[in-house]
C-alpha atoms as a PDB file:
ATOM      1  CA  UNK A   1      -8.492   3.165  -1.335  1.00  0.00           C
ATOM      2  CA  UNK A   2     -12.067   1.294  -1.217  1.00  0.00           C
ATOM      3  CA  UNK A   3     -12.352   0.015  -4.332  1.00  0.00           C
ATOM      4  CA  UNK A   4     -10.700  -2.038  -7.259  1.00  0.00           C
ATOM      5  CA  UNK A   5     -12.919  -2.098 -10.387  1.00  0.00           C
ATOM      6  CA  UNK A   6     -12.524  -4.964 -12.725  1.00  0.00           C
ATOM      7  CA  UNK A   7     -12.786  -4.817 -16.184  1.00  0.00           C
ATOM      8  CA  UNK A   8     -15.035  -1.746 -16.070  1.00  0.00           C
ATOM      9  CA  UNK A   9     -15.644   0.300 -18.948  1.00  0.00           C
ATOM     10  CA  UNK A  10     -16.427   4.005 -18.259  1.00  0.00           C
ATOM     11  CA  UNK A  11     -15.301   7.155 -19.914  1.00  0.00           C
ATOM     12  CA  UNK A  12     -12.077   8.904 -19.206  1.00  0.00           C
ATOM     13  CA  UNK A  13     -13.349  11.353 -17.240  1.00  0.00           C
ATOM     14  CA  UNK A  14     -15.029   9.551 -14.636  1.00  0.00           C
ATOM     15  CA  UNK A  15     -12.134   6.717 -14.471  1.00  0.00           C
ATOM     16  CA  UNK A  16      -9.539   9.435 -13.730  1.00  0.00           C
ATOM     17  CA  UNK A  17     -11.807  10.886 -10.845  1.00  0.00           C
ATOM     18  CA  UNK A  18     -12.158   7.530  -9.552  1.00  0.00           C
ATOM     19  CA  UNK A  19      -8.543   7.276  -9.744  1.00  0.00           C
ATOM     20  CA  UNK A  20      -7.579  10.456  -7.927  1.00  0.00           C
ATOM     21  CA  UNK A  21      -9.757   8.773  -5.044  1.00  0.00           C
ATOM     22  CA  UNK A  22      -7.597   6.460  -4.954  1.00  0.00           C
ATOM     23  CA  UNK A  23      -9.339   3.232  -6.440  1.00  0.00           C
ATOM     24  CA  UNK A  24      -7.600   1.071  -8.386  1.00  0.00           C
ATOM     25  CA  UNK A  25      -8.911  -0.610 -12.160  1.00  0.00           C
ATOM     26  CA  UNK A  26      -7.429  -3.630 -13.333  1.00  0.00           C
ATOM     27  CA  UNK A  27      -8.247  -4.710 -17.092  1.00  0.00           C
ATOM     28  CA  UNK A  28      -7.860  -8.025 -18.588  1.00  0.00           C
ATOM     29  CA  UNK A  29      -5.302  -8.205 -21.654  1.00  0.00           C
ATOM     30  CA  UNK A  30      -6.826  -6.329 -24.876  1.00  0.00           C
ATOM     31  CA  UNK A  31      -5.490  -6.918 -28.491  1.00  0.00           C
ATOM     32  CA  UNK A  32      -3.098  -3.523 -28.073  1.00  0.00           C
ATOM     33  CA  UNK A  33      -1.008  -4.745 -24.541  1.00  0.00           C
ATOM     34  CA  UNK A  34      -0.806  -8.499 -26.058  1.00  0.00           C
ATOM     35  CA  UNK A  35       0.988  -7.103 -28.943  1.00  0.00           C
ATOM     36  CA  UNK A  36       3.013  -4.921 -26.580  1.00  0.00           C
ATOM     37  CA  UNK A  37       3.802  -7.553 -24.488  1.00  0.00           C
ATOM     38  CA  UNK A  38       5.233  -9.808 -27.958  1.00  0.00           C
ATOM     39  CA  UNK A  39       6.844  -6.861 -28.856  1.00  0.00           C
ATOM     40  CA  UNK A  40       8.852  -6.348 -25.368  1.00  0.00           C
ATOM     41  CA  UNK A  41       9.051 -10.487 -25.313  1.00  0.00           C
ATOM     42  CA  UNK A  42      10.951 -10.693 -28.658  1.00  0.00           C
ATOM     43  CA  UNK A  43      13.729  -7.914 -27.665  1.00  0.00           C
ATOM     44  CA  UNK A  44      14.009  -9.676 -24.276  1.00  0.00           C
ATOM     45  CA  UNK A  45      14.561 -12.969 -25.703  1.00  0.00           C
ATOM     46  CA  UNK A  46      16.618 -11.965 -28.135  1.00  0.00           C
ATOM     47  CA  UNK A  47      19.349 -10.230 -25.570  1.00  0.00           C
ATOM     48  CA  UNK A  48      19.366 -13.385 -23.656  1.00  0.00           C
ATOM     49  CA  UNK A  49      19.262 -15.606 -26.399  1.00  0.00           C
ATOM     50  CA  UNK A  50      19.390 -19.248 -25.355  1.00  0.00           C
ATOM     51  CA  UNK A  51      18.524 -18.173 -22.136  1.00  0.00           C
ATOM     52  CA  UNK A  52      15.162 -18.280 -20.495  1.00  0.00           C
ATOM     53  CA  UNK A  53      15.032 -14.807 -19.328  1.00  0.00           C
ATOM     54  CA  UNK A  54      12.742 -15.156 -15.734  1.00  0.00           C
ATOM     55  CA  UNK A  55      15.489 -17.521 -14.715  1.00  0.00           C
ATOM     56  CA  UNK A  56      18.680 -16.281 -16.169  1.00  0.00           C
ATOM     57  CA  UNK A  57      19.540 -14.316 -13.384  1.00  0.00           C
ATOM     58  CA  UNK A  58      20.475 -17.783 -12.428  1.00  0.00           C
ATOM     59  CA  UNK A  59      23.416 -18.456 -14.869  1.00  0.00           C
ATOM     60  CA  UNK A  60      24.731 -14.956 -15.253  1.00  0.00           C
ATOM     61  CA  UNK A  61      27.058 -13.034 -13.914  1.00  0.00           C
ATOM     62  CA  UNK A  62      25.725  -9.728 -12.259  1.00  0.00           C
ATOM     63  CA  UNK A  63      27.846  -7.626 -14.528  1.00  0.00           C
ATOM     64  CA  UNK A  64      27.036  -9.508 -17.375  1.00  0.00           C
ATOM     65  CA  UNK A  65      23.339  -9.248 -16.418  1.00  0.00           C
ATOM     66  CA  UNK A  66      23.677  -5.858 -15.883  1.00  0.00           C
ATOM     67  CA  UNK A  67      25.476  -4.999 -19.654  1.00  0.00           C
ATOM     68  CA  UNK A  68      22.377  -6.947 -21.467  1.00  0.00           C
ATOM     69  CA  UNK A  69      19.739  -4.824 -19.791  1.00  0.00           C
ATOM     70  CA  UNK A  70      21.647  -1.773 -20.266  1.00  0.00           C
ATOM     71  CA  UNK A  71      21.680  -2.417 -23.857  1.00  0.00           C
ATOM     72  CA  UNK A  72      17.710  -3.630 -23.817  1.00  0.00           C
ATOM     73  CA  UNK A  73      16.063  -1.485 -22.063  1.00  0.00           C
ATOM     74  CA  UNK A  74      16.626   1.903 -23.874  1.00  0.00           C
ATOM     75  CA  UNK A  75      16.418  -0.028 -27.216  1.00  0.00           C
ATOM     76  CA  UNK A  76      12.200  -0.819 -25.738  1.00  0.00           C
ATOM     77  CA  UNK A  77      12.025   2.805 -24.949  1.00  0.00           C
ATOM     78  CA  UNK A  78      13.428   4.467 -28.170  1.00  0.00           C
ATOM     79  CA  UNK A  79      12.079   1.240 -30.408  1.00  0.00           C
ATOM     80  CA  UNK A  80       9.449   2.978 -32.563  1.00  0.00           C
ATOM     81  CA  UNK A  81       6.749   0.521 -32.229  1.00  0.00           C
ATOM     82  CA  UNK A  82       7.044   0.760 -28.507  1.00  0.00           C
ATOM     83  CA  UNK A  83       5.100   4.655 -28.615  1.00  0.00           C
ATOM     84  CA  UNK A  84       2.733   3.548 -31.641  1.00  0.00           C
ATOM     85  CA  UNK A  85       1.594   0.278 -29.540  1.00  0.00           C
ATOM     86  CA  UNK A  86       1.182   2.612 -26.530  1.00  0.00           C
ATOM     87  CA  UNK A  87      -1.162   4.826 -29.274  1.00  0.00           C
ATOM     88  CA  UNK A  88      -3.436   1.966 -29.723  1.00  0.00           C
ATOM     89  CA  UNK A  89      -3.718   0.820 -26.028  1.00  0.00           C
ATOM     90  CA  UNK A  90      -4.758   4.391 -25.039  1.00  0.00           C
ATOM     91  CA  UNK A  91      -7.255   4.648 -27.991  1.00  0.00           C
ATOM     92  CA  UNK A  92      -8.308   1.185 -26.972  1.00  0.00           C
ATOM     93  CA  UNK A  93      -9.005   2.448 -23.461  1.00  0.00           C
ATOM     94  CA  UNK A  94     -11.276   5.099 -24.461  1.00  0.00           C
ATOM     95  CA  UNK A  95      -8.780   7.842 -23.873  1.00  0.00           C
ATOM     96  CA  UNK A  96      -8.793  11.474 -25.650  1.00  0.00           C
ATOM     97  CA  UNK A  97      -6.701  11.356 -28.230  1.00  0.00           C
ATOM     98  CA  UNK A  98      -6.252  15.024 -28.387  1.00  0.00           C
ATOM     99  CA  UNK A  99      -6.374  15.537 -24.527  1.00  0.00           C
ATOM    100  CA  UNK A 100      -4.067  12.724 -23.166  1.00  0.00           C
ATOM    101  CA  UNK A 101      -0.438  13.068 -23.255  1.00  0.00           C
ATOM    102  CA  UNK A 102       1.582   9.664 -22.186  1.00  0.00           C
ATOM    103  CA  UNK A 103       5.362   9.119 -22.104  1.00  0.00           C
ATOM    104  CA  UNK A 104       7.279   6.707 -23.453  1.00  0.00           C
ATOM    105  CA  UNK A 105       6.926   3.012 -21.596  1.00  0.00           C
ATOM    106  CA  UNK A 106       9.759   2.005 -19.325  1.00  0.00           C
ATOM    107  CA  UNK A 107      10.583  -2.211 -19.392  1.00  0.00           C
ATOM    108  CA  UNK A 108      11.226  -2.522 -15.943  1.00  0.00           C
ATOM    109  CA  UNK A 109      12.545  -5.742 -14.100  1.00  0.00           C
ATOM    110  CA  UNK A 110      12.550  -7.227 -10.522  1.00  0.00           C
ATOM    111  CA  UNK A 111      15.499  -9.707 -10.033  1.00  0.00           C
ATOM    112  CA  UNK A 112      14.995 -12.574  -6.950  1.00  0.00           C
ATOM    113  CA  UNK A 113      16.867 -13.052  -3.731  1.00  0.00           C
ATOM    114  CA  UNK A 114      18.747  -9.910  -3.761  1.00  0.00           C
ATOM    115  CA  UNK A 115      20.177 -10.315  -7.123  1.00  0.00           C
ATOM    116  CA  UNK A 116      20.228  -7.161  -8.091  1.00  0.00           C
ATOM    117  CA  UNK A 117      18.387  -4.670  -6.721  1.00  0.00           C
ATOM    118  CA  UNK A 118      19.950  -1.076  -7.605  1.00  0.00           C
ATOM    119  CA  UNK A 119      20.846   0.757 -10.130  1.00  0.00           C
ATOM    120  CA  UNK A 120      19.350  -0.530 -13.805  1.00  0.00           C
ATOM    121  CA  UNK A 121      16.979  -2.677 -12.033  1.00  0.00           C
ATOM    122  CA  UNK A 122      16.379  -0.383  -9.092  1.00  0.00           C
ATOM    123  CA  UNK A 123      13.904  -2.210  -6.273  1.00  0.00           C
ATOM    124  CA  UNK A 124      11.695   0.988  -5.542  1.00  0.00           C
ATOM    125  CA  UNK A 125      11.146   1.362  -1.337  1.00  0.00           C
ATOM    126  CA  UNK A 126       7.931   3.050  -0.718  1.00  0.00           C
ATOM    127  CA  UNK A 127       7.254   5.993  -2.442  1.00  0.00           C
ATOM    128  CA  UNK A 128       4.838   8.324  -3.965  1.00  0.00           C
ATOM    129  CA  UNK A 129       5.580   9.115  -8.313  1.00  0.00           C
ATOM    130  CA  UNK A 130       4.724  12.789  -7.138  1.00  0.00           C
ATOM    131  CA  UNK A 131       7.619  12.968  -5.317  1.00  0.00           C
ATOM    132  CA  UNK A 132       9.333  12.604  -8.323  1.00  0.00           C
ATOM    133  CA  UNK A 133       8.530  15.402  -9.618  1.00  0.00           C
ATOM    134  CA  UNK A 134       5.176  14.065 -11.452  1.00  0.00           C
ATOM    135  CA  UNK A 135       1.916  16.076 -11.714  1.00  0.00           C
ATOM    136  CA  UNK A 136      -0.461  15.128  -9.225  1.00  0.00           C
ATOM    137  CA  UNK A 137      -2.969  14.246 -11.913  1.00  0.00           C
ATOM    138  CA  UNK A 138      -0.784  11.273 -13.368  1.00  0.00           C
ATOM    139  CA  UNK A 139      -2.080   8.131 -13.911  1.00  0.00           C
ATOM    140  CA  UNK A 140       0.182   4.981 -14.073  1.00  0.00           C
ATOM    141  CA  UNK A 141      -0.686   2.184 -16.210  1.00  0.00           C
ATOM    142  CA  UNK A 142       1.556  -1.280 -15.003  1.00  0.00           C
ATOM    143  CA  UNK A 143       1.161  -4.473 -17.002  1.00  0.00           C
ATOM    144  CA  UNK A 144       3.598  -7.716 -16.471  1.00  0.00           C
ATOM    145  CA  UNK A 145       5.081  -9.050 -19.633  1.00  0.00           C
ATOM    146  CA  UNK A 146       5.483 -13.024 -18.279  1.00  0.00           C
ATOM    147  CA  UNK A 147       3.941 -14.670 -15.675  1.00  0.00           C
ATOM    148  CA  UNK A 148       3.719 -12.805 -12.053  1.00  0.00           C
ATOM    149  CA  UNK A 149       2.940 -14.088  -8.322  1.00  0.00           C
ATOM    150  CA  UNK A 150       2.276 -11.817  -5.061  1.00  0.00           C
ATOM    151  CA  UNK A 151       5.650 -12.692  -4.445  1.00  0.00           C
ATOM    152  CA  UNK A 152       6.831 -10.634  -7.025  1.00  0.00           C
ATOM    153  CA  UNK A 153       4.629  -7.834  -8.184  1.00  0.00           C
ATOM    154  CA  UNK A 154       4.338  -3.977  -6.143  1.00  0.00           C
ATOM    155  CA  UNK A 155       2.209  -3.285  -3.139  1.00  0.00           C
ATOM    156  CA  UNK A 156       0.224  -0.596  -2.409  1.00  0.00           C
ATOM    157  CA  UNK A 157      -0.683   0.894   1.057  1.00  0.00           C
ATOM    158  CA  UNK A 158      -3.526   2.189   0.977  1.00  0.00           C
ATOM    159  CA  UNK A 159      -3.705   3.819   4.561  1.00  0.00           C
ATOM    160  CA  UNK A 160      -1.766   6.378   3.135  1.00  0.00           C
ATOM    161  CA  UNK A 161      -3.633   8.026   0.246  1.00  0.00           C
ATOM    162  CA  UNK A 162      -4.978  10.574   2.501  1.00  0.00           C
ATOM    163  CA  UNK A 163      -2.195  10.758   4.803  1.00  0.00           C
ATOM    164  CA  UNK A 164       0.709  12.328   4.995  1.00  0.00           C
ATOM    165  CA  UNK A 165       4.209  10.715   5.305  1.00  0.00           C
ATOM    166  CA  UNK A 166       7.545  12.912   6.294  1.00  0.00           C
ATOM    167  CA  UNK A 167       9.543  12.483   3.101  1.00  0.00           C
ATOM    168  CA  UNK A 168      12.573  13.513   1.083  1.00  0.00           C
ATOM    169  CA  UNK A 169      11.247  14.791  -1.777  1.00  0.00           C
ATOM    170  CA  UNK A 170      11.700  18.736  -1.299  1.00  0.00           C
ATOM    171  CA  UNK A 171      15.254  17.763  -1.878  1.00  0.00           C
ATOM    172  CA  UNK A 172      14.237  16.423  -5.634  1.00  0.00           C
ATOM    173  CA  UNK A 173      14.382  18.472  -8.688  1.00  0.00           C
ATOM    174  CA  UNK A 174      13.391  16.164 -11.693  1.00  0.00           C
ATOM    175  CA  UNK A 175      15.614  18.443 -14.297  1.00  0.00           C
ATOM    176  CA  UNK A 176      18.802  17.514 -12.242  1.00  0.00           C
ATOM    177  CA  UNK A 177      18.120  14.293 -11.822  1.00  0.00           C
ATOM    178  CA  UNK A 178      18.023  13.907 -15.529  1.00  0.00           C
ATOM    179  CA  UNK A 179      21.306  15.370 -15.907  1.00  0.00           C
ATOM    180  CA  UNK A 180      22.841  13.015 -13.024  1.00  0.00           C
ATOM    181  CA  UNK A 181      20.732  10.725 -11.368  1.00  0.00           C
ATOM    182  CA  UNK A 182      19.269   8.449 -14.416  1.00  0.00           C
ATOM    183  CA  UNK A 183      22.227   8.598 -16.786  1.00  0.00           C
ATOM    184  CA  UNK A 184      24.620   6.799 -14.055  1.00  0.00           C
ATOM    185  CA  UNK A 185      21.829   4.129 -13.152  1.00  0.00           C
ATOM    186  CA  UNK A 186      23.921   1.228 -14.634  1.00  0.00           C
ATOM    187  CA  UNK A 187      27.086   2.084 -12.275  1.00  0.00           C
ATOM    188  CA  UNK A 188      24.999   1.429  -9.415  1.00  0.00           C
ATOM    189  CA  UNK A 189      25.297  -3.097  -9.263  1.00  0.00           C
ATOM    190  CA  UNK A 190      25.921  -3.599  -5.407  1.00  0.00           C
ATOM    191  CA  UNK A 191      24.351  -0.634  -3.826  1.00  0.00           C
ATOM    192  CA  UNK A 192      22.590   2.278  -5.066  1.00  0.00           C
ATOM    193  CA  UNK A 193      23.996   5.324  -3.458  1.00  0.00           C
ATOM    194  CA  UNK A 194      21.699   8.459  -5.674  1.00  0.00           C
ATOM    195  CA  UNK A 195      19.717  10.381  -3.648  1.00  0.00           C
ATOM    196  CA  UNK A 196      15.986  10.011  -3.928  1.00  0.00           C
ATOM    197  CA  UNK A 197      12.704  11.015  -1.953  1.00  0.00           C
ATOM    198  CA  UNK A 198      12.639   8.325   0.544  1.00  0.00           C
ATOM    199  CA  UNK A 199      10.394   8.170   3.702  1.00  0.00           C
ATOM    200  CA  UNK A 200      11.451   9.579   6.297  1.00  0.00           C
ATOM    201  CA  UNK A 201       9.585   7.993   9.124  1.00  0.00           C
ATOM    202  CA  UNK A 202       8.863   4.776  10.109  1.00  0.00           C
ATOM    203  CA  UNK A 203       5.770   3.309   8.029  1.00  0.00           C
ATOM    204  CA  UNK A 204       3.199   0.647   8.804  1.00  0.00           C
ATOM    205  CA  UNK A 205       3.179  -1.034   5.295  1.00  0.00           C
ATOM    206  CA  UNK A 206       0.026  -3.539   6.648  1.00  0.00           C
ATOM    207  CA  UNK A 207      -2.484  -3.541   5.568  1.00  0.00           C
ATOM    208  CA  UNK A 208      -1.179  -3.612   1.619  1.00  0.00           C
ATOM    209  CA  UNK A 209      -2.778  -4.137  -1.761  1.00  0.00           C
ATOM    210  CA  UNK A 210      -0.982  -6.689  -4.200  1.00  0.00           C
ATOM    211  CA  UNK A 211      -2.651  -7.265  -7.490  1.00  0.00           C
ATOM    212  CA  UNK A 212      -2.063 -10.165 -10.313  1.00  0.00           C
ATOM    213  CA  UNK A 213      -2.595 -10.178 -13.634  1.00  0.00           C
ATOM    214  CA  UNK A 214      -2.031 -12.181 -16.542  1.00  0.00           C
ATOM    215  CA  UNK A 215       0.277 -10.867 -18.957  1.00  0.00           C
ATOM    216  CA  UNK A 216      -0.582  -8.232 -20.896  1.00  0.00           C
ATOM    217  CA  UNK A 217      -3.368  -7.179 -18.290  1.00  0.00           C
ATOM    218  CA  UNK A 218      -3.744  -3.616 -16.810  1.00  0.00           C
ATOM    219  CA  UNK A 219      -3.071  -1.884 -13.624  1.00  0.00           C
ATOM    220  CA  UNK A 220      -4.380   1.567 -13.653  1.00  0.00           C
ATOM    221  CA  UNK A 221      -3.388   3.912  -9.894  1.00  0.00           C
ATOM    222  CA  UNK A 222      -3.086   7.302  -9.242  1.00  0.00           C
ATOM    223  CA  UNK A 223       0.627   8.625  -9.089  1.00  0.00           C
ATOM    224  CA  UNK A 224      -0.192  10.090  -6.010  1.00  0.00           C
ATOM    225  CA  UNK A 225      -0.403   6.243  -4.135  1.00  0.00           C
ATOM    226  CA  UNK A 226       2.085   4.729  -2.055  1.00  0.00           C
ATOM    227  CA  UNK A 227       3.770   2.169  -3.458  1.00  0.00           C
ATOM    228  CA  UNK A 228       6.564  -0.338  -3.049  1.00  0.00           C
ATOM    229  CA  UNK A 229       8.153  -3.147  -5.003  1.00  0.00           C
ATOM    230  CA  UNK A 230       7.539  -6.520  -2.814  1.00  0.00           C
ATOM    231  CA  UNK A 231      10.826  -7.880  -2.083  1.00  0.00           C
ATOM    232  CA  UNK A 232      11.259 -10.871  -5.038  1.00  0.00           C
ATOM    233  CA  UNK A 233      11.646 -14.802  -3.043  1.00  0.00           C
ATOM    234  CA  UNK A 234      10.166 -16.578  -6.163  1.00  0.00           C
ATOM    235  CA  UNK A 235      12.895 -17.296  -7.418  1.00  0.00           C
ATOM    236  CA  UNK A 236      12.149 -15.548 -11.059  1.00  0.00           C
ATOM    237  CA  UNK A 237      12.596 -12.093 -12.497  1.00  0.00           C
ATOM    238  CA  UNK A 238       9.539 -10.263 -13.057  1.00  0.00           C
ATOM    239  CA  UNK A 239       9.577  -7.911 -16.111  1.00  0.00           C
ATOM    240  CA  UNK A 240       7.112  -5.748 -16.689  1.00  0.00           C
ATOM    241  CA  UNK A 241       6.058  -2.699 -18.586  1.00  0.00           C
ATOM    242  CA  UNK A 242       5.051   0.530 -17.046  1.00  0.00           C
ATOM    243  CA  UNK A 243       4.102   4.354 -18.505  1.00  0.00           C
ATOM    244  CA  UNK A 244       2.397   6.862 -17.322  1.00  0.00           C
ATOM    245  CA  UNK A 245      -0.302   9.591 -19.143  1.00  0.00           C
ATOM    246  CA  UNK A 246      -1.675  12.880 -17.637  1.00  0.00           C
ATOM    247  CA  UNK A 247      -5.093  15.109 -19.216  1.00  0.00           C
ATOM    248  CA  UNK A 248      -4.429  18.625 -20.887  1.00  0.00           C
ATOM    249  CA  UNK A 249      -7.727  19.419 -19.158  1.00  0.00           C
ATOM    250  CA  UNK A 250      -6.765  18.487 -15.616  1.00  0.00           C
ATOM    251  CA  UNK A 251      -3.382  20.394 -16.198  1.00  0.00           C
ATOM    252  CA  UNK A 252      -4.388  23.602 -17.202  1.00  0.00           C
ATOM    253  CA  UNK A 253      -6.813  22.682 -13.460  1.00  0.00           C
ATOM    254  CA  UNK A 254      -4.028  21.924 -11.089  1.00  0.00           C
ATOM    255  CA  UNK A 255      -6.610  18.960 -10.701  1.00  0.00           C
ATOM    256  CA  UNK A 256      -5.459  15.508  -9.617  1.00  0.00           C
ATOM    257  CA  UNK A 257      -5.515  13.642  -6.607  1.00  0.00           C
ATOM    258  CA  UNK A 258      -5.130  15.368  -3.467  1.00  0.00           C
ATOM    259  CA  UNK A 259      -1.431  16.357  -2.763  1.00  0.00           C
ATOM    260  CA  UNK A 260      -0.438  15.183   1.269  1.00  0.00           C
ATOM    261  CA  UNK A 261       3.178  15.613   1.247  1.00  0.00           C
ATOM    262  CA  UNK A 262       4.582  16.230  -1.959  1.00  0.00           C
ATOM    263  CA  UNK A 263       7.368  19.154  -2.355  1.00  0.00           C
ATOM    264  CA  UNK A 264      10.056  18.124  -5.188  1.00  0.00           C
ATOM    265  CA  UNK A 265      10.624  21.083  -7.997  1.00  0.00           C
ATOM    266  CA  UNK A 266      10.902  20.444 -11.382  1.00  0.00           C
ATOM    267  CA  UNK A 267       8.454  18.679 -13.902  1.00  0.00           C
ATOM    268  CA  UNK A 268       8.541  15.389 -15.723  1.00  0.00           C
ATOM    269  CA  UNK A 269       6.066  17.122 -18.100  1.00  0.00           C
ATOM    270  CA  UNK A 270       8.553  17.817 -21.332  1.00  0.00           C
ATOM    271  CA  UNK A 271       8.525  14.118 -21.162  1.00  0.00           C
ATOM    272  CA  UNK A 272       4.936  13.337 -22.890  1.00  0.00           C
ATOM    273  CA  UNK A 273       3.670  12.914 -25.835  1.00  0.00           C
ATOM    274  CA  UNK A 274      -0.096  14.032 -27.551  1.00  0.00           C
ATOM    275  CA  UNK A 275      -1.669  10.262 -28.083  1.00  0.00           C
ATOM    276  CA  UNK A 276      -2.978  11.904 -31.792  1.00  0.00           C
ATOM    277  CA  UNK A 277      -0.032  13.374 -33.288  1.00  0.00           C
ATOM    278  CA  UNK A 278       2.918  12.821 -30.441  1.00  0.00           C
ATOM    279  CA  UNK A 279       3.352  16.880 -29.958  1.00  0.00           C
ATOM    280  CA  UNK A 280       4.374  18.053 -26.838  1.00  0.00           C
ATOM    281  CA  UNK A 281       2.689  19.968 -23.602  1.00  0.00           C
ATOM    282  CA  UNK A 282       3.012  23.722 -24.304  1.00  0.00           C
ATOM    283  CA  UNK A 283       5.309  24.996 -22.935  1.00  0.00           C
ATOM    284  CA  UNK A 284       3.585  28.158 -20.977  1.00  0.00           C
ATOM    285  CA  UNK A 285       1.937  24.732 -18.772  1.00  0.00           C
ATOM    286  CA  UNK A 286       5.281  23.138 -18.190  1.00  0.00           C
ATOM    287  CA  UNK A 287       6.386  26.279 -17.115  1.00  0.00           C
ATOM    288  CA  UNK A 288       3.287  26.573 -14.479  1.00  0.00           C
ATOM    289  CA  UNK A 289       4.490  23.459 -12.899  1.00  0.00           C
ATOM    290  CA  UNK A 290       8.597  24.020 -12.681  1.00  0.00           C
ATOM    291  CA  UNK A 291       8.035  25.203  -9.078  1.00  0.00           C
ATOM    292  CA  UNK A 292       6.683  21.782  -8.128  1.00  0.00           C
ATOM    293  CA  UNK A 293       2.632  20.673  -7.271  1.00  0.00           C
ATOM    294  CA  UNK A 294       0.339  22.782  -5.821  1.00  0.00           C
ATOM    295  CA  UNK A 295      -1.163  22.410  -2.213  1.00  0.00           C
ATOM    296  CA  UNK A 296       1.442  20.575  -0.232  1.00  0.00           C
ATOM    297  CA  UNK A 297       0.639  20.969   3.294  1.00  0.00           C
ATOM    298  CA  UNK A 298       3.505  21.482   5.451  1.00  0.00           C
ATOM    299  CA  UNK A 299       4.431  19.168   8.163  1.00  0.00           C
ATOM    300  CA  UNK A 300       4.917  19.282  11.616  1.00  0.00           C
END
């Protein structure tokens, strides 16, 4: 990664190529992610009710934590308003409307000082989304819904966008995990026993990229990018919003960012939605990419 553009408005095109070099863009809050940002604020602070929800962690038990975001966050993701909000911002953003394919937007939430840190509020160790099973043209867009610090955002380590780590992921199949792995994430309070594409060598996480936002501003990376959460001391939950979009274009190219270790099967591709009319990817591409990315090199 050399560069993190501010605020800078090109076309689609030449932002995703930018991306898939690894630079990062960061956008200040636009009408579209305040109003998504309300919209995820008012279901939050209705499940906690009197509660101020950054600090509630505080006087809750972690089961009873746990129950209220199992009930919130799937109401965000199914809500209806959640996928037309995500319409606008992508519109906003200069995005193809009939290229550009997103999928729905996951509420995510960092608890402090070891709270809780598996399961429904998973703290992510470093990790590439292609190992997951994502295309290696994905683009993820972050944005915080209430105040963040460096203390509790993600990091990035750059050192590693052209290099290769040893990793788990060509034990990963994203259509299995779908049938186990996500539907038993609210089990997992104390420790999180799934299996998941971890590193599988020791990594030199300096130097590392944090970057702060207000809420409702944008963090646009390549999928492809190593990334971890920070581990939370502030003393407040972070919540955030995150989704992810990928370009019919760069599909039907195998295009994307380079691919330096990546070798999961399966595709998170039957997950995304057409920004103009919320179809999904035909199926004859989806099919193309069941056997995993292209071009993983193999390590020795």
């Amino acid at each position: 990664m050399n560069t993190i553009y501010f605020d800078r408005f090109i076309g689609d095109d030449q932002r995703r190529d930018e991306l898939y070099r690894g630079n990062l863009f960061v956008y200040q809050p636009t009408p579209a992610t305040l109003a998504l940002i309300e919209h995820a604020k008012s279901l939050i602070e209705e499940a906690f009710g009197d509660l101020e929800p950054t600090t509630a962690q505080h006087h809750l038990p972690v089961d009873e934590y746990v129950e209220i975001l199992k009930a919130l966050k799937p109401k965000f993701i199914h809500h209806p308003r959640s996928k037309k909000l995500l319409q606008r911002i992508l519109l906003e953003m200069g995005c193809d409307p009939e290229q550009t394919y997103f999928d729905v937007p996951r509420m995510r939430s960092s608890t402090s000082n070891d709270y809780l840190t598996s399961g429904i509020a998973y703290a992510f160790h470093p990790h590439r989304d292609t190992w997951y099973s994502a295309p290696m043209c994905q683009i993820n867009w972050w944005l915080p819904i209430y105040d963040v610090e460096s203390g509790n955002v993600m990091a990035f380590h750059p050192a590693y966008f052209e290099r290769p780590v040893k990793n788990g992921s060509k034990h990963y199949n994203y259509q299995e995990w779908q049938q186990t792995g996500r539907k038993e994430a609210a089990k997992h309070v104390n420790k999180d026993t799934r299996e998941q594409p971890k590193p599988e060598e020791p990594l030199e996480l300096d130097p590392q990229v944090r970057v702060v936002t207000p809420p409702g501003g944008m963090l646009l990376f390549s999928g492809a990018h190593l990334h971890s959460s920070v581990p939370n001391d502030t003393g407040k939950t972070r919540f955030s919003i995150d989704f992810r979009t990928v370009n019919l274009d760069c599909l039907n190219q195998d295009g994307g960012a380079p691919n330096m270790d990546t070798a999961c099967t399966g595709t998170s591709m039957r997950d995304y939605l057409r920004v103009s009319d919320l179809s999904n990817i035909p199926e004859e591409i989806v099919d193309r990419y069941m056997a995993g990315p292209p071009r993983a090199p193999v390590l020795i």
